[in-house]
Protein backbone atom coordinates (compact mmCIF):
# COMPACT_ATOMS: atom_id res chain seq x y z
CA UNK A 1 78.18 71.77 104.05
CA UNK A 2 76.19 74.26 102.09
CA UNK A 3 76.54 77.12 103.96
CA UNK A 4 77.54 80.20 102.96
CA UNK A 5 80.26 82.97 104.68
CA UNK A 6 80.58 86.23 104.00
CA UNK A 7 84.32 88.06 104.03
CA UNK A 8 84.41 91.99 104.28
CA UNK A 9 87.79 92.53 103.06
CA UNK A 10 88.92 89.73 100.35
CA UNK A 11 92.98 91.45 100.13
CA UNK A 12 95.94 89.41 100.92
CA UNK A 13 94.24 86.74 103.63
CA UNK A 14 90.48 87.50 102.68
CA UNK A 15 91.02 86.33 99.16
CA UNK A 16 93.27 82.88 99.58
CA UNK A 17 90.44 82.24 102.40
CA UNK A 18 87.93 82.62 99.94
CA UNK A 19 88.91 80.02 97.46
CA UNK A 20 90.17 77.50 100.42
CA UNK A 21 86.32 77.89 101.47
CA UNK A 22 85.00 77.60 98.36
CA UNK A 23 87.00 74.54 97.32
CA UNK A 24 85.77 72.77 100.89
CA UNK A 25 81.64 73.68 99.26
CA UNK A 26 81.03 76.45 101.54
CA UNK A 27 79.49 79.26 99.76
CA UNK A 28 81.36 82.42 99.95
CA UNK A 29 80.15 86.43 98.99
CA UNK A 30 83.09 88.84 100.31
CA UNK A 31 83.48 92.82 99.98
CA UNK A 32 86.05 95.09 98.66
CA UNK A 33 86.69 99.36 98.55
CA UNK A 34 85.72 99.87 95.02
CA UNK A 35 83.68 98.84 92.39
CA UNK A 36 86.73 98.38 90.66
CA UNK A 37 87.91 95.74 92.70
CA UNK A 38 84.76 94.17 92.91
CA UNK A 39 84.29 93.96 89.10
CA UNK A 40 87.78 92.12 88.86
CA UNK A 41 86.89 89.35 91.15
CA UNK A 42 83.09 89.11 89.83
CA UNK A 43 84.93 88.18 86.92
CA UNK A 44 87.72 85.73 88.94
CA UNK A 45 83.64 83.84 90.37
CA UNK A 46 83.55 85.62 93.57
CA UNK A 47 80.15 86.98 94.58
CA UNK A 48 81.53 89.95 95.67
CA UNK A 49 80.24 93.76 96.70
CA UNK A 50 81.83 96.88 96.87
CA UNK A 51 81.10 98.29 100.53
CA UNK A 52 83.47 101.53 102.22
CA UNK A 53 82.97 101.59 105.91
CA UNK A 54 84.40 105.05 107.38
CA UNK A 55 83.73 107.12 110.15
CA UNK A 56 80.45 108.69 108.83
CA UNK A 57 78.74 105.86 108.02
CA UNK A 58 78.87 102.56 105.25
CA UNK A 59 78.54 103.47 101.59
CA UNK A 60 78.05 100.45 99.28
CA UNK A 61 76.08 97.07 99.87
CA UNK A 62 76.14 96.43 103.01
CA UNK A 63 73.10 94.48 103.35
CA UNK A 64 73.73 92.16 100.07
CA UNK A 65 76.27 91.29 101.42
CA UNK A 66 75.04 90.24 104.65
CA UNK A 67 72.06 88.29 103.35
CA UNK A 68 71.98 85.05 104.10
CA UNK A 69 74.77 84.50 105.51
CA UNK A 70 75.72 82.27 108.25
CA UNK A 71 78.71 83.68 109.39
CA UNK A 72 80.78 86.97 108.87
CA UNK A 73 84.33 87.08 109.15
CA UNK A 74 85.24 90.74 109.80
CA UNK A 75 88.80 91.14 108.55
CA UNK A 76 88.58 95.24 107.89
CA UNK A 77 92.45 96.50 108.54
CA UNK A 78 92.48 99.04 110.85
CA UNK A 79 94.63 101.25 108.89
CA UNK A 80 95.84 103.13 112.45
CA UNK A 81 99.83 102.49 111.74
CA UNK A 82 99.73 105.55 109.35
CA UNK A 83 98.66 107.99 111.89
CA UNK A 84 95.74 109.20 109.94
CA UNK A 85 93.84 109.87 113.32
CA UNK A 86 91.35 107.54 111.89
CA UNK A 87 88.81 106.61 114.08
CA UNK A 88 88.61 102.97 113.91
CA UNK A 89 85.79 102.70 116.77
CA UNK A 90 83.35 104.98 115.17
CA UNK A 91 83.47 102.97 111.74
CA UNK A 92 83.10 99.64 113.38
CA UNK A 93 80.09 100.70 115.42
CA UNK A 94 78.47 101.71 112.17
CA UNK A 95 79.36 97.95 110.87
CA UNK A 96 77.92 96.01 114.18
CA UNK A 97 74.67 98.61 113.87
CA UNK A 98 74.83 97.09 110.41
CA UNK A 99 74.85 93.56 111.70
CA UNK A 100 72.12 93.81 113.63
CA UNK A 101 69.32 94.95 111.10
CA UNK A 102 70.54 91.65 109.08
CA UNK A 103 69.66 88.18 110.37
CA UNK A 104 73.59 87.45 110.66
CA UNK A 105 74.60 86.39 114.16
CA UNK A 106 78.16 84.61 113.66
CA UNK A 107 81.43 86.72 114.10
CA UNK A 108 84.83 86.00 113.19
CA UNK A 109 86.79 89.25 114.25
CA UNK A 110 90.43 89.23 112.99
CA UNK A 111 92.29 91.31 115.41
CA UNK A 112 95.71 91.46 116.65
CA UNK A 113 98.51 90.46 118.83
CA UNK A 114 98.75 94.23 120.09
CA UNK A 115 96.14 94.88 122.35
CA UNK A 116 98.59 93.42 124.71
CA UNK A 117 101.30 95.88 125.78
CA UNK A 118 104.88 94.75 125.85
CA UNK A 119 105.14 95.24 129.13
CA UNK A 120 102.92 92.33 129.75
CA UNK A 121 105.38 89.72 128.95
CA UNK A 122 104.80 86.51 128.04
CA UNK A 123 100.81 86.35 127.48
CA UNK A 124 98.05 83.42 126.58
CA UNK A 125 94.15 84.47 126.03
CA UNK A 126 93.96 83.88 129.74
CA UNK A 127 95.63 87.55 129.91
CA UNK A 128 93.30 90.27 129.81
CA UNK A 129 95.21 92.82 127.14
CA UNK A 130 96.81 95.99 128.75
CA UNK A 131 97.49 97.92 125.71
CA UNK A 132 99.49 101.54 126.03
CA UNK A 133 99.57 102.86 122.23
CA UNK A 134 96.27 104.53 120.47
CA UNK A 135 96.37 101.60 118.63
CA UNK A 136 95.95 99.01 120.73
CA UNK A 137 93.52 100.84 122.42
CA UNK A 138 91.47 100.92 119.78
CA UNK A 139 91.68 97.58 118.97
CA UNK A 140 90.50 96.24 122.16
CA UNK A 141 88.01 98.82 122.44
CA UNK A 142 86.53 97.11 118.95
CA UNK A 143 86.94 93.41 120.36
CA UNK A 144 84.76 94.52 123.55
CA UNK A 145 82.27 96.33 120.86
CA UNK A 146 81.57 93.08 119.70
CA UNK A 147 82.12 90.54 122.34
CA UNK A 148 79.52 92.21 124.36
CA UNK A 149 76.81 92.89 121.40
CA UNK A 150 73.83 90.77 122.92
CA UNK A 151 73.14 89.79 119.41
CA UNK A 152 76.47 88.23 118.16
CA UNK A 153 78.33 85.18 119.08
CA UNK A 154 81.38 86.72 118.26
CA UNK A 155 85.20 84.55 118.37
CA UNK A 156 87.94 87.06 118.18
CA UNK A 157 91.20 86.21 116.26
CA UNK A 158 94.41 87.57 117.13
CA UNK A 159 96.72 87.27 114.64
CA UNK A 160 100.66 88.03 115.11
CA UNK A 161 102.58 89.61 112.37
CA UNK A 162 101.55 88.00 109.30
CA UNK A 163 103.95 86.51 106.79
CA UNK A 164 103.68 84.57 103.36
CA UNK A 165 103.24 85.19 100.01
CA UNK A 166 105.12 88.32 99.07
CA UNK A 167 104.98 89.76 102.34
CA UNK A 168 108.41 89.36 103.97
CA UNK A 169 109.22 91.40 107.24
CA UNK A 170 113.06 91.28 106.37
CA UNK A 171 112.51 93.00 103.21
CA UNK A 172 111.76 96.20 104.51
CA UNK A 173 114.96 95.73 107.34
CA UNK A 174 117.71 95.36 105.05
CA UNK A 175 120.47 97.32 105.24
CA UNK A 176 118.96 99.23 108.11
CA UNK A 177 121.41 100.32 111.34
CA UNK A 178 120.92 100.39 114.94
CA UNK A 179 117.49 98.61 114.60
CA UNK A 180 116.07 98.22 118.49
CA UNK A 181 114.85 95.51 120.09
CA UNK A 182 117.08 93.02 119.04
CA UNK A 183 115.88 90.87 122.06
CA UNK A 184 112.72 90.63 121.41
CA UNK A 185 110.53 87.30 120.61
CA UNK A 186 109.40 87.46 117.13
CA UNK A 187 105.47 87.33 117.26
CA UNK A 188 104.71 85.90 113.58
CA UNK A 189 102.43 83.70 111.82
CA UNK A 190 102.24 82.12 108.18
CA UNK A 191 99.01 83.36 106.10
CA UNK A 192 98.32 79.62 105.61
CA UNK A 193 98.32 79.11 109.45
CA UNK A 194 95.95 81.83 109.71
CA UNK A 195 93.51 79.85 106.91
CA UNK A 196 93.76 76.97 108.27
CA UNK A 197 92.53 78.29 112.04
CA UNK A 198 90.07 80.59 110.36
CA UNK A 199 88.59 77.24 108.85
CA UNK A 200 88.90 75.19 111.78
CA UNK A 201 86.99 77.35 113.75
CA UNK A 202 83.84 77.25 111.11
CA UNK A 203 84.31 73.80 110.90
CA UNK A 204 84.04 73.16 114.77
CA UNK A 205 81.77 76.10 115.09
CA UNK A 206 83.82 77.08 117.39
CA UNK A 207 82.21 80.55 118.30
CA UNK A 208 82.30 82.85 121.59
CA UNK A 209 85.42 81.96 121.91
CA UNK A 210 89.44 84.36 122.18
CA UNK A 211 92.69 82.51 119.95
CA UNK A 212 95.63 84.05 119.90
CA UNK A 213 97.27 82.80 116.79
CA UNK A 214 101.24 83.11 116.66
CA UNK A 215 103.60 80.85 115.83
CA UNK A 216 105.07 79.35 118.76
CA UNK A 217 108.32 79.06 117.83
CA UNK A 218 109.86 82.79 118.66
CA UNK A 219 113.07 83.54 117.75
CA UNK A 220 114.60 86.36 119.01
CA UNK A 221 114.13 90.06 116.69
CA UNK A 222 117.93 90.04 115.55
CA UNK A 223 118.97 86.90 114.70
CA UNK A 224 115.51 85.77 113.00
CA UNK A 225 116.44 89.05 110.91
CA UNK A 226 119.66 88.43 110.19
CA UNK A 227 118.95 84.95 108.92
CA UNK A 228 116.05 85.59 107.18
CA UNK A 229 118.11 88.52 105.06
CA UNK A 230 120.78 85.86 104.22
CA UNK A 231 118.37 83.53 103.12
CA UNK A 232 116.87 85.89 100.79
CA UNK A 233 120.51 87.25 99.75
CA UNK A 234 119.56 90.91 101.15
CA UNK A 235 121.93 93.71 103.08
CA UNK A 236 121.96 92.20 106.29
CA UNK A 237 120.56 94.79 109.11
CA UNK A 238 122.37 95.58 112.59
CA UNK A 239 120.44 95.61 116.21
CA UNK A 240 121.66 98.50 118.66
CA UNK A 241 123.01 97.04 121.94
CA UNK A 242 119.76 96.52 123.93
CA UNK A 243 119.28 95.91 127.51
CA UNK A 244 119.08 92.45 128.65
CA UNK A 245 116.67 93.36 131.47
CA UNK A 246 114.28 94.94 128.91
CA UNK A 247 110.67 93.33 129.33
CA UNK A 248 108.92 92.08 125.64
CA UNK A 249 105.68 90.96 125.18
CA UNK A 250 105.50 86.87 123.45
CA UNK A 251 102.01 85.65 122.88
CA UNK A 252 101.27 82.28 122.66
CA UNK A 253 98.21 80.32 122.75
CA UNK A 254 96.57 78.04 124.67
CA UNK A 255 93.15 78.06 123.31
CA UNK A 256 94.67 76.38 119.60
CA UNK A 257 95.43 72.92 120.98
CA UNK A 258 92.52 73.09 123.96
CA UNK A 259 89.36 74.20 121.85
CA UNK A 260 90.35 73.43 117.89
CA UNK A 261 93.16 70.64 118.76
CA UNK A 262 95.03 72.73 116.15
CA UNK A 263 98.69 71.96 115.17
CA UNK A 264 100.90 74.96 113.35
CA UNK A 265 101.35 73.47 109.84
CA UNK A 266 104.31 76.04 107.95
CA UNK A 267 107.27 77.43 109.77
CA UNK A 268 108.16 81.02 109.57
């Protein structure tokens, strides 16, 4: 194997990917925020470098990071939920500028399932996104950033609504009243599904390429809710009456089974 991947952004997916690449003798070097951060993992074995990316510019190293490397896999959360007015475009220009003064040509972009607009309906990666919210906008403005850099072979990832581990969708519904949407297709996807693709597509250097990676079983918003609150013994939440003639957006993928020959391995 003996080659060595490099992972801006070793949180709650970057980390777990980290060891599983490790453990299959790839070599691995990641980035975090702080020094901080990276000082607690130096001492966990990761080769790891504190690098900030923001809107003026990168702070940190950048460029140890990206030395010899044969692949990055950009997994830099966008932080645009919290209305901060962040502009996720400028700071991800400065990172492909900082691409291409390194000798680092192979791109694993983790994006997301909402650069397509719900009023799309049911979309594969033969859909070219439509997406209505600053958000998703940006998003998609980022994937074209690097799908048409000259320089990169770039494969962008679309993850759904990531579960697993701690993180638990129902916890943060429970108890909660007149929830909307009821009727729409949950759009999810265990973090060990999202490893597992991540490390197929290294392994079958499978680059250039779109995956949307959801689940495929898609329950609808209210009663995977419901069920998942009993399960966990939580207040269960209520949906407001919604209208069944209401159009939702459920992404599935084709590209999984045709390019990787990738089965989903953990239910949500």
């Amino acid at each position: 194997m003996n080659k060595t991947i490099a992972i801006t952004g070793l949180g709650w997916l970057g980390q777990p990917l980290g060891y599983r690449l490790a453990s299959l003798g790839y070599t691995v070097k990641g980035s975090v925020t702080t020094i901080e951060k990276a000082t607690l993992l130096q001492q966990n074995g990761f080769d790891v470098y504190p690098v900030e990316i923001s809107e003026n510019g990168i702070e940190g190293e950048i460029q140890a990071l990206l030395n010899n490397a044969d692949c990055l896999v950009i997994m830099i959360p966008p932080g645009l939920r919290k209305n901060t007015g962040a502009d996720y475009v400028l700071k991800m220009a400065h990172l492909v500028a900082a691409i291409n003064e390194s000798a680092v040509s192979k791109i694993i972009l983790v994006s997301s399932t909402s650069v397509y607009d719900d009023s799309q309906g049911n979309v594969t990666e033969k859909n070219e996104p439509r997406p209505e919210t600053i958000a998703g906008k940006q998003l998609r403005q980022v994937e074209e950033l690097f799908i048409n850099s000259e320089e990169l072979q770039t494969t962008i990832v679309r993850f759904g609504g990531l579960i697993g581990g701690t993180r638990q969708p129902a916890k943060y519904l429970a108890g909660r009243k007149d929830l909307s949407d009821g009727n729409a297709p949950v759009n999810l996807i265990h973090r060990e599904d999202c490893i597992n693709i991540l490390v197929e597509i290294l392994k079958q250097d499978a680059f250039g390429k779109i995956f949307n990676a959801v689940n495929p079983n898609h329950p609808r918003k209210s009663d995977y809710y419901i069920q998942k609150a009993e399960e966990l013994g939580l207040e269960l939440p209520s949906f407001a009456e919604n209208s069944t003639d209401e159009v939702y957006k459920q992404v599935d993928s084709e590209n999984l089974k045709m390019i990787l020959n990738y089965s989903f391995k953990t239910s949500i």
